[in-house]
Protein backbone atom coordinates (compact mmCIF):
# COMPACT_ATOMS: atom_id res chain seq x y z
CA UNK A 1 99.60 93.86 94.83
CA UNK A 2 99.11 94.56 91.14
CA UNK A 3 100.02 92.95 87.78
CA UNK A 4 100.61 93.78 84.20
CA UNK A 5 99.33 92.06 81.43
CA UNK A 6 101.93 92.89 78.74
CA UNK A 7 105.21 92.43 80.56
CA UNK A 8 105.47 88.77 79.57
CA UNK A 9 103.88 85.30 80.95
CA UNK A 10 105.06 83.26 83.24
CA UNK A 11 104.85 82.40 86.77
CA UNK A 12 104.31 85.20 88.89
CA UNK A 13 107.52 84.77 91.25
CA UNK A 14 110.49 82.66 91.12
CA UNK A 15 111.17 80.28 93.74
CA UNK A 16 114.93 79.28 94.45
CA UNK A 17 115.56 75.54 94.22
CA UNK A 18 116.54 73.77 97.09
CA UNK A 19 118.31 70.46 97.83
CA UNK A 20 116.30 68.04 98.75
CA UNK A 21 117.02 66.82 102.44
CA UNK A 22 117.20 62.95 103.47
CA UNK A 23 116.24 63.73 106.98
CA UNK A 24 112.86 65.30 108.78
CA UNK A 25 112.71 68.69 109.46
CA UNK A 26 112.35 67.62 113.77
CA UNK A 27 115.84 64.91 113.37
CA UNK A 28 117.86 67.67 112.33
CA UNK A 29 116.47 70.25 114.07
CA UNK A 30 119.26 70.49 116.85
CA UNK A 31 121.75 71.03 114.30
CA UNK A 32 119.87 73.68 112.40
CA UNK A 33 121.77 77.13 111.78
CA UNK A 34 118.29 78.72 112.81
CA UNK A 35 117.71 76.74 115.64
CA UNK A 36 121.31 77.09 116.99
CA UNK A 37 120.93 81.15 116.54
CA UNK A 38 118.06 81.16 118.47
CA UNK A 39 118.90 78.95 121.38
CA UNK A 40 121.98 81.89 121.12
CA UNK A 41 119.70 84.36 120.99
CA UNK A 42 118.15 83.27 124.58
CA UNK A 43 121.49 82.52 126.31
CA UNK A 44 122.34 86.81 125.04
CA UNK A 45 119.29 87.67 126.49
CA UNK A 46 120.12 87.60 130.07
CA UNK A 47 122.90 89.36 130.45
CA UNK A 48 121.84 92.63 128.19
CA UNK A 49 118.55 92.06 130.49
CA UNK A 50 120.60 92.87 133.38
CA UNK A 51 122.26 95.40 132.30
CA UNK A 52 119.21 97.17 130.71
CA UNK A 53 116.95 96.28 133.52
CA UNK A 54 119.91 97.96 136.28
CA UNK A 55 119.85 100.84 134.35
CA UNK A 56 116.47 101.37 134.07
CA UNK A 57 115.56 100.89 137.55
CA UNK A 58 118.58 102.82 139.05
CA UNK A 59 118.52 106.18 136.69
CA UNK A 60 114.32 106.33 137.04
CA UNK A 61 114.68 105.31 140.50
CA UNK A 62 117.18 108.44 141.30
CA UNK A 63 115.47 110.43 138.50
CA UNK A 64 112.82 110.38 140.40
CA UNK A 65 113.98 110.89 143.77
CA UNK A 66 115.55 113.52 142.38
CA UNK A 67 112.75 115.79 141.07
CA UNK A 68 111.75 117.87 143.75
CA UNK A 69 115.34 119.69 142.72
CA UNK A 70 114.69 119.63 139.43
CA UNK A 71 117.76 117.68 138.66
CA UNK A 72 115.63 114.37 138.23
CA UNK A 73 113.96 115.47 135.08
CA UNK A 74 117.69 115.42 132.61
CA UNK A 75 118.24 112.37 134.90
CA UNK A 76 114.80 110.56 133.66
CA UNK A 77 115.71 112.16 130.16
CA UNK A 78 119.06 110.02 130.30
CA UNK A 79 117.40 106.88 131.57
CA UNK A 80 114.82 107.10 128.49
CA UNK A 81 117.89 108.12 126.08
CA UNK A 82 120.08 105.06 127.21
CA UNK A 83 116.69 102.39 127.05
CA UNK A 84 116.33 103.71 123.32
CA UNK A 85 119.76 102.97 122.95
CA UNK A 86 119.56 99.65 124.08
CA UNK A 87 116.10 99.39 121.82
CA UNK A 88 118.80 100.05 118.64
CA UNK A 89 120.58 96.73 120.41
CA UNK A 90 118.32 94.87 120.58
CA UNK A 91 115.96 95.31 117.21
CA UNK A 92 120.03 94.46 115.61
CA UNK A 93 120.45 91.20 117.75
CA UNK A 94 116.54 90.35 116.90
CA UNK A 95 117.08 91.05 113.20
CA UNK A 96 120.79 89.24 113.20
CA UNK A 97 119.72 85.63 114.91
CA UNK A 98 115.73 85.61 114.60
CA UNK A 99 115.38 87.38 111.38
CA UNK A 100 112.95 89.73 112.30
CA UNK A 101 112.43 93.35 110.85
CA UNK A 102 111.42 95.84 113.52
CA UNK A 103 111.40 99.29 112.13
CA UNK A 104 112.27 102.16 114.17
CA UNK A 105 110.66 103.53 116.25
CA UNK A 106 108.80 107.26 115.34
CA UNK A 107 111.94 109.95 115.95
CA UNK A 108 112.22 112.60 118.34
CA UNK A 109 110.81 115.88 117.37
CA UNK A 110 112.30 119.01 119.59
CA UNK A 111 110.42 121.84 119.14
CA UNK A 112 113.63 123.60 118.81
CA UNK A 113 117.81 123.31 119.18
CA UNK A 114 118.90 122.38 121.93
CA UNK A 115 119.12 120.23 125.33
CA UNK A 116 116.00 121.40 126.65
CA UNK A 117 113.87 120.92 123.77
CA UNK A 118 115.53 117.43 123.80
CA UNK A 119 114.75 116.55 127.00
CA UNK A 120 111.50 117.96 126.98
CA UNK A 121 111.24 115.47 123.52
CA UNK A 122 112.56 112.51 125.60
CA UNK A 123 109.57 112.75 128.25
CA UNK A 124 107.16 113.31 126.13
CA UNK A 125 107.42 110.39 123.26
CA UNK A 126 105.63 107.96 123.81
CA UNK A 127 108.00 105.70 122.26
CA UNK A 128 110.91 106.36 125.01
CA UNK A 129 108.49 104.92 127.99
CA UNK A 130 108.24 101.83 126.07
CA UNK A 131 111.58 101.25 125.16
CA UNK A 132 111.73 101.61 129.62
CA UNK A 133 108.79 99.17 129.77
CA UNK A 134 110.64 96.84 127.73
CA UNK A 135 113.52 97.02 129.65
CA UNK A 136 111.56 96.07 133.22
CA UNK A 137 109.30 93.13 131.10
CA UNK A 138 112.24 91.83 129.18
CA UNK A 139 114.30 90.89 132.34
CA UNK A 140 112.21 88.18 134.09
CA UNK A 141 111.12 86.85 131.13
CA UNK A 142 115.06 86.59 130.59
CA UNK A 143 115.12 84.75 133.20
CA UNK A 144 112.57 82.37 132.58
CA UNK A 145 113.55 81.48 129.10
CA UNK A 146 117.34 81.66 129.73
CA UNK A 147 116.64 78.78 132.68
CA UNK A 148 114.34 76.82 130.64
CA UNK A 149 116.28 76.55 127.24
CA UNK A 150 119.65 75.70 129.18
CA UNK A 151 118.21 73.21 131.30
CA UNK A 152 116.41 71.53 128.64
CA UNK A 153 119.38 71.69 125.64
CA UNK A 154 122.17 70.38 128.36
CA UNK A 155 120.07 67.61 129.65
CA UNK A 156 119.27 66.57 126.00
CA UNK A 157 123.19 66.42 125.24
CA UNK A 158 123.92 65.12 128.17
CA UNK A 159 121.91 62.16 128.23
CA UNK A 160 122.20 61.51 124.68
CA UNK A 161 125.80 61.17 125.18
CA UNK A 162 125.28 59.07 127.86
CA UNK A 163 126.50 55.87 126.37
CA UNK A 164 129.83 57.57 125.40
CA UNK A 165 130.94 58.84 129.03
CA UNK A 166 129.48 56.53 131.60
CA UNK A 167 132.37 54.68 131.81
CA UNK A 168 134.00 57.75 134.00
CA UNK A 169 132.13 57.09 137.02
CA UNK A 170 133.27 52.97 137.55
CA UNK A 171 136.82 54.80 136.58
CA UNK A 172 137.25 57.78 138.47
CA UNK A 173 134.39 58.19 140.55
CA UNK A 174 134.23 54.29 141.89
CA UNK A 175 130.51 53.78 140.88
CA UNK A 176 128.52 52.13 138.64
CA UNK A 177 127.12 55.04 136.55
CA UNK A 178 125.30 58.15 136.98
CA UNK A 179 122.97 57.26 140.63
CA UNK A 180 119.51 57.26 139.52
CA UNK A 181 118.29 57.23 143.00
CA UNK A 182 119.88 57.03 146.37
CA UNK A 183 119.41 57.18 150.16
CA UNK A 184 121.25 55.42 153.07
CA UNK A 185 120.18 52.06 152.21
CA UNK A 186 119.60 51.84 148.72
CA UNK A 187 120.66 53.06 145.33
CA UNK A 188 119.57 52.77 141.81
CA UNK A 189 122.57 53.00 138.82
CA UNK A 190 122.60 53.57 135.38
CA UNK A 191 125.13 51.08 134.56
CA UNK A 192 123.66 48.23 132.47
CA UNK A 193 123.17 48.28 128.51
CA UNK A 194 119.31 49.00 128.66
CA UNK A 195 119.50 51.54 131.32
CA UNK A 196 122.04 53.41 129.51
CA UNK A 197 119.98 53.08 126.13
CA UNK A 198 116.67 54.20 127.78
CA UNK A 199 118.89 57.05 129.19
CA UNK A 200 120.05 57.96 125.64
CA UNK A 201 116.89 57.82 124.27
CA UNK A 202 115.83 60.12 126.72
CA UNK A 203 118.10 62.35 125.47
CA UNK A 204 117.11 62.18 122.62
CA UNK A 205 113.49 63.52 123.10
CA UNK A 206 114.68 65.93 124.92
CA UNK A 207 117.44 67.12 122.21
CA UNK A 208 114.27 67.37 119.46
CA UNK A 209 111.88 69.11 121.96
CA UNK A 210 114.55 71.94 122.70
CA UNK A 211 114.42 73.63 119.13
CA UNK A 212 110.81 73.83 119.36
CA UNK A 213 110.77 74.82 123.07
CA UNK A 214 113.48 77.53 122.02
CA UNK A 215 111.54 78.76 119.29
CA UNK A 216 108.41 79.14 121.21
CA UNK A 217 110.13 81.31 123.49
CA UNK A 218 112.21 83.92 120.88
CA UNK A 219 108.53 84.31 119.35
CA UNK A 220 107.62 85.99 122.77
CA UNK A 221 110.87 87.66 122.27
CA UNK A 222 110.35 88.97 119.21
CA UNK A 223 106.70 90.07 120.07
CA UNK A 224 108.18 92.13 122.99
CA UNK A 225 110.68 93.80 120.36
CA UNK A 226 107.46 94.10 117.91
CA UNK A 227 105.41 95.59 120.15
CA UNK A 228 107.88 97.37 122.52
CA UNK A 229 110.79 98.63 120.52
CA UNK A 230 109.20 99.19 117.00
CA UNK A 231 106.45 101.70 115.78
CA UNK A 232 103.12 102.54 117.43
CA UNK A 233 100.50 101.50 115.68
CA UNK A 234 99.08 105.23 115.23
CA UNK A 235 102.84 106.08 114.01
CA UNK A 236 103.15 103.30 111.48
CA UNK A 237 99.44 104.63 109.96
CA UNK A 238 100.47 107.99 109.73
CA UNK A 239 103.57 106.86 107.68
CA UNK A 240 101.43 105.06 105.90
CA UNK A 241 98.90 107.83 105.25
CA UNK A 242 101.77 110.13 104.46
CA UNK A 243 103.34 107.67 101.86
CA UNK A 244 99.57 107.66 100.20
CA UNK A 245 99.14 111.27 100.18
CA UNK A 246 102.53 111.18 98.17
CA UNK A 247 101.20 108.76 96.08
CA UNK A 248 97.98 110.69 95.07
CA UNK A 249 99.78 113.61 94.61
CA UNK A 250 102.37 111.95 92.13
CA UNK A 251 99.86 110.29 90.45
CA UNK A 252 97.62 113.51 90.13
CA UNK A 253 100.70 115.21 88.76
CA UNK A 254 100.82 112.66 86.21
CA UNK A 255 97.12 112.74 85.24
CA UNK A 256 97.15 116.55 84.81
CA UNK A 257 100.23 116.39 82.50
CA UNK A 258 99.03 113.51 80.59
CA UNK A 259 95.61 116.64 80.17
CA UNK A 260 98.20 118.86 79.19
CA UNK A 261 99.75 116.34 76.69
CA UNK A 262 96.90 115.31 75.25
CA UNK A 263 95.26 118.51 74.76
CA UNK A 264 98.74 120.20 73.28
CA UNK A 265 99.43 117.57 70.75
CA UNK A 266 95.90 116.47 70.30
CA UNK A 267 92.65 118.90 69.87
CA UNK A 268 94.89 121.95 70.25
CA UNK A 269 96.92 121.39 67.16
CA UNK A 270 93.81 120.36 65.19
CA UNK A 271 92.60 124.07 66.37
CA UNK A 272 95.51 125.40 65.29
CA UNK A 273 95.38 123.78 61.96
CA UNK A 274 91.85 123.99 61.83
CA UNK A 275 91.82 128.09 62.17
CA UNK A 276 94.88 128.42 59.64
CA UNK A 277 92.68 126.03 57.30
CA UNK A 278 89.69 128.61 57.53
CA UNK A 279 91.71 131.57 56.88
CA UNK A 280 92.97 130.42 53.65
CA UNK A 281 89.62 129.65 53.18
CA UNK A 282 88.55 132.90 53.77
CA UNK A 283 91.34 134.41 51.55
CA UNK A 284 90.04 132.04 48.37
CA UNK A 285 86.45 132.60 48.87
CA UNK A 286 86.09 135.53 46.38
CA UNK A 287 88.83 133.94 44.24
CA UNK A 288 88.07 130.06 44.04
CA UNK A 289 85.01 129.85 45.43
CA UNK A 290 85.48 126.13 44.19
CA UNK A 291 88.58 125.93 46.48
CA UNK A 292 87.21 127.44 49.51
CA UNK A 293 84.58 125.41 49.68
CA UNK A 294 86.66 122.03 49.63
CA UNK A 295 88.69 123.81 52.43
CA UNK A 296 85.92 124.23 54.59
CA UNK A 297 84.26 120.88 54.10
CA UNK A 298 87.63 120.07 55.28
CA UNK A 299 87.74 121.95 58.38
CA UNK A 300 84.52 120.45 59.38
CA UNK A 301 85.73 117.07 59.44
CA UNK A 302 88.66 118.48 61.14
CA UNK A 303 86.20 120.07 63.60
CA UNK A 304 84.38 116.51 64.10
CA UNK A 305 87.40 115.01 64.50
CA UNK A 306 88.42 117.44 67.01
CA UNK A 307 85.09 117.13 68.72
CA UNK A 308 85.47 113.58 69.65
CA UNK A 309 89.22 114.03 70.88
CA UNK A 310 87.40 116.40 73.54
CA UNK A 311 85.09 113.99 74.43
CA UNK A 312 87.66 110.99 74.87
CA UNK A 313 89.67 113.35 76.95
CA UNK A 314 87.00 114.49 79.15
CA UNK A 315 85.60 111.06 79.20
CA UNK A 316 89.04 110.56 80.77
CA UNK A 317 88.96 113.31 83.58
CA UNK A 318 85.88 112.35 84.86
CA UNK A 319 82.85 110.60 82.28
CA UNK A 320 79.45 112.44 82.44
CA UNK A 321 77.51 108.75 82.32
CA UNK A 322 79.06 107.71 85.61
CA UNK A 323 77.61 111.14 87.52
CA UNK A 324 74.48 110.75 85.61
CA UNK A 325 73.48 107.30 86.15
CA UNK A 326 76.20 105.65 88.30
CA UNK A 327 78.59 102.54 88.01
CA UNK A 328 76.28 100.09 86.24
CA UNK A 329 75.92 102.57 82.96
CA UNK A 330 79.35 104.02 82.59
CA UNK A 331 81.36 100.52 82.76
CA UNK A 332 78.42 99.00 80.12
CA UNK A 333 80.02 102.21 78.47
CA UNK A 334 83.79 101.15 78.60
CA UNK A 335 83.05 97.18 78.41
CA UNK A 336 81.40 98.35 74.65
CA UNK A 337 84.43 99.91 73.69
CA UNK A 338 86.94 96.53 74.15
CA UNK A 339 88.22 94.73 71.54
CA UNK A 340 86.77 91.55 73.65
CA UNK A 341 83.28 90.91 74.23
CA UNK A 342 82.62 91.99 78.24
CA UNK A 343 79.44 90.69 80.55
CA UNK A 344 78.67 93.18 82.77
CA UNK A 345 76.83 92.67 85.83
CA UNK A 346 76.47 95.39 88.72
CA UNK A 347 74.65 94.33 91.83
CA UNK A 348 74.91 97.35 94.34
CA UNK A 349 72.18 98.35 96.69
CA UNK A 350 72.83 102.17 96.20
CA UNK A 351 75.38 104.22 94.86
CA UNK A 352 79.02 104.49 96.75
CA UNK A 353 80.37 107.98 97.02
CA UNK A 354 81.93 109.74 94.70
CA UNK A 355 85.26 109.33 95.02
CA UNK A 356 85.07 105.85 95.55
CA UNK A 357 82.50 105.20 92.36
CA UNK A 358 85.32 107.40 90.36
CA UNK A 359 88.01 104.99 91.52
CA UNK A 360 85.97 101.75 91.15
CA UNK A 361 84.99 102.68 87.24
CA UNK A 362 88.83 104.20 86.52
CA UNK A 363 90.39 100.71 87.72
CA UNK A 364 87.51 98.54 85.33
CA UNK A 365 88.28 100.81 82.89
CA UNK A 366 92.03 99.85 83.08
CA UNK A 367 92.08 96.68 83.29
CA UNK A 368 89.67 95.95 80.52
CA UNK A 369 92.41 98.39 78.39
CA UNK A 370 94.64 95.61 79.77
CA UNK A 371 92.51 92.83 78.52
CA UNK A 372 91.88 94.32 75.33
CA UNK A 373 95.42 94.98 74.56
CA UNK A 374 97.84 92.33 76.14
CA UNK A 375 95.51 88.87 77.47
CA UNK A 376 94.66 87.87 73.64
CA UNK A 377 91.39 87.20 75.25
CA UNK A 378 88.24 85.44 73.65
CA UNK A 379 85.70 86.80 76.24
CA UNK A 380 85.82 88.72 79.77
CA UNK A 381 83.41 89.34 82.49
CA UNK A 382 83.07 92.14 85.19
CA UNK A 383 81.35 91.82 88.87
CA UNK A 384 80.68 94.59 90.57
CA UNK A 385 78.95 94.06 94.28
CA UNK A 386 78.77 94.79 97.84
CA UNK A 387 80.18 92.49 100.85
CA UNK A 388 79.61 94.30 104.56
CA UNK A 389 81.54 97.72 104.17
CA UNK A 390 83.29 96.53 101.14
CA UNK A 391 82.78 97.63 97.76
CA UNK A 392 84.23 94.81 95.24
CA UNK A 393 85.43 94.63 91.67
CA UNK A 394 86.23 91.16 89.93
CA UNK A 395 87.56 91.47 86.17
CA UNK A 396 87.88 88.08 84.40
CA UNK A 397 88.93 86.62 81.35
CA UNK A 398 89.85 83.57 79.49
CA UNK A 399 93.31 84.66 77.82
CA UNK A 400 96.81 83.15 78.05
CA UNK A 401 97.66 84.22 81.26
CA UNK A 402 100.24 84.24 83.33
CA UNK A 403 100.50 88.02 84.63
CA UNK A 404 103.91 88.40 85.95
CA UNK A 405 103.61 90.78 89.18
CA UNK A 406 107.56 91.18 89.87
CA UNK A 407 107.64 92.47 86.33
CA UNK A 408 104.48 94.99 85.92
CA UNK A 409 104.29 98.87 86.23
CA UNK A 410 101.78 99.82 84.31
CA UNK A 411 99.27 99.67 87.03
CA UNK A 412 101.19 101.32 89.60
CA UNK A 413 99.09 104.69 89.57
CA UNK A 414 95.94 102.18 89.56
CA UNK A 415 97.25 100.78 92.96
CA UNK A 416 98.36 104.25 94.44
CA UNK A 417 94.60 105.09 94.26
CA UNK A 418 93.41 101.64 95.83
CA UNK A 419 95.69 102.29 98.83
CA UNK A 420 95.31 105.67 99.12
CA UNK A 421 91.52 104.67 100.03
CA UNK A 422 92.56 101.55 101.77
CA UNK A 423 92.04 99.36 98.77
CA UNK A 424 93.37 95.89 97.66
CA UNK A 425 94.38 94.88 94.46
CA UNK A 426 94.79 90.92 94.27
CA UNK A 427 95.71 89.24 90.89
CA UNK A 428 95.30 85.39 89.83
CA UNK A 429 96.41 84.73 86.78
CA UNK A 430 98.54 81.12 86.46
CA UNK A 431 100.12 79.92 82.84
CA UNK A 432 97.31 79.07 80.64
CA UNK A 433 94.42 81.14 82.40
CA UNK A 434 91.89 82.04 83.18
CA UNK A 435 93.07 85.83 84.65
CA UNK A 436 91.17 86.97 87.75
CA UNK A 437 91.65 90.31 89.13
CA UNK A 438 89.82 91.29 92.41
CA UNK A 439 89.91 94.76 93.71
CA UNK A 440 88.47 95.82 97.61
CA UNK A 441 87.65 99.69 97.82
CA UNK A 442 85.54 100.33 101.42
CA UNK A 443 81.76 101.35 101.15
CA UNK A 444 81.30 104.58 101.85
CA UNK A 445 77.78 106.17 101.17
């Protein structure tokens, strides 16, 4: 997560309102649009278990009976097809009544065109044999929570409603109530006003245990569809490695023609200048000698000026202080050169590699820009320590506050190159201040 200084203060995210309610969150529970989608969710459950778990068991089951004639193996590829089909069923019933996001699963990848190459695609992804794991866990537990969450939410109604249909059995039945106990000499009847109010209150327990009984068992559910129908966990971190690799890339692209920028419209058009300066120069020497020599003078200020353009841009690229004589030098470097006076303090045992010192002083170095420029800041402070395998960063500073994340952009190269290293960029920084910004980079020597 990362924040921006100058895109206005205020509070970080925007909460929608909502109406107060006069009743506890367990009286109307039973009532509940959530509650009521789960307890549907559960009573869906068993049927597309049956049908999933038939399939499963009958196309592997003649799939392979069927491979020593080498007709089993398109069989099994079916049987794994038609589970992943169901999987695309069942992550859409899991999103549409529990809410819950399940990505995809990683996608076949045939070697080439063609139903071989599919088939031979379908055995071998690892994804398609749970998808048919799924399938044979997912129907007991079906079962199980299908029995439990019926029993428990018709009981509840039914004895909550007790007092408003007992009278059926003394009228149509030609007893007293509903028989508590019976046998061939005695019998027990809920039929008088306490007994029917101790049965309703029964009820009611029951009716405001079921929503939390219910949800207990969709969370299983939806760890099954988590864990069964989504990504591996090897997948989901090569995605994730991929989308970093992009990242760096973009963001090296964008350092390289920010070089190119700098150096076309900076120190190469003083050069420019600076060599048409000194030819005139040249030209006057023997002429105005006077001349010449203010037009030199001139060029050498140029050249000065030029000078220290270089060594802001290389300072840039890569500073020579930080390969010299590490962390604790080249950010006493950068806090000297913010508008707001900086405490530095660098505690580190030894140095962190290279990469990972070049990150660490590139993200101080940006957010003191963004202290210096946006926080109106009196004072600021930067930590720089070790914890286990962690290398951490802490900028602070006693401006106005108020860093609005949904709003910043400014730092999203900065976090591209924390998470392309497994970094964390966390930002505190309520109405009023005082800003914190805490950045995790792993230790690696």
């Amino acid at each position: 997560m990362a924040t921006e200084y100058g895109q206005g203060y205020g509070p970080g995210y925007a909460h929608r309102s909502e109406p107060p309610h006069r009743l506890p969150a367990a009286l109307r529970a039973p009532v509940e649009g959530r509650n009521l989608r789960e307890f549907a969710y559960v009573l869906l459950g068993l049927p597309i278990a049956i049908v999933l778990f038939t399939w499963t068991v009958t196309m592997v089951a003649l799939g392979a009976g069927l491979l020593v004639t080498f007709l089993g193996i398109p069989v099994l590829a079916a049987a794994l097809a038609g589970c992943r089909g169901f999987g695309v069923l069942e992550r859409a019933r899991a999103r549409g009544l529990l809410g819950l996001e399940v990505a995809d699963p990683e996608p076949l990848r045939p070697r080439a065109p063609g139903p071989a190459a599919w088939t031979v695609a379908l055995l071998k992804s690892g994804a398609s044999w749970r998808h048919a794991l799924y399938a044979l866990v997912q129907f007991p537990w079906a079962v199980f929570s299908f029995s439990v969450a019926l029993a428990f939410w018709t009981s509840g109604w039914t004895l909550l409603t007790y007092p408003l249909w007992f009278w059926v059995f003394p009228a149509y039945a030609g007893e007293g109530g509903l028989q508590l106990y019976g046998d061939a000499h005695h019998s027990v009847y809920l039929d008088n006003p306490f007994e029917i109010t101790v049965t309703a209150l029964v009820g009611l327990v029951f009716t405001l245990v079921t929503p939390w009984l219910v949800r207990a068992l969709t969370t299983v559910d939806g760890l099954l569809v988590r864990g069964l129908l989504g990504p591996s966990p090897l997948s989901a971190r090569v995605v994730e490695l991929e989308s970093d690799r992009g990242a760096v890339v973009d963001t090296a692209a964008a350092d390289l023609r920010r070089i190119e920028r700098d150096l076309h419209d900076g120190a190469q058009a003083r050069l420019v200048g600076l060599a048409m300066d000194l030819g005139l120069a040249k030209e006057k020497l023997r002429e105005d000698p006077d001349t010449a020599a203010r037009m030199v003078e001139e060029a050498h200020g140029e050249v000065k000026t030029a000078l220290q353009e270089l060594r802001d841009l290389a300072r840039g690229i890569h500073p020579a202080v930080l390969t010299d004589r590490g962390l604790d030098a080249a950010l006493s470097a950068v806090a000297s050169r913010c508008p707001v006076p900086v405490r530095v303090e660098v505690d580190l045992p030894a140095r962190p590699a290279p990469a990972i010192e070049g990150i660490a002083y590139f993200t101080v170095s940006e957010l003191l820009q963004n202290v210096g420029k946006h926080s109106r800041a009196r004072s600021a402070a930067v930590d720089v320590w070790r914890s286990a395998d962690r290398l951490m960063l802490q900028v602070t500073d006693d401006g106005v506050g108020g860093a609005d994340v949904s709003r910043g952009s400014g730092l999203a190269g900065l976090t591209a190159r924390l998470d392309a290293v497994d970094g964390v960029l966390l930002v505190h920084s309520p109405v009023g201040g005082p800003t914190r910004v805490i950045a995790e980079l792993p230790w690696r020597g």
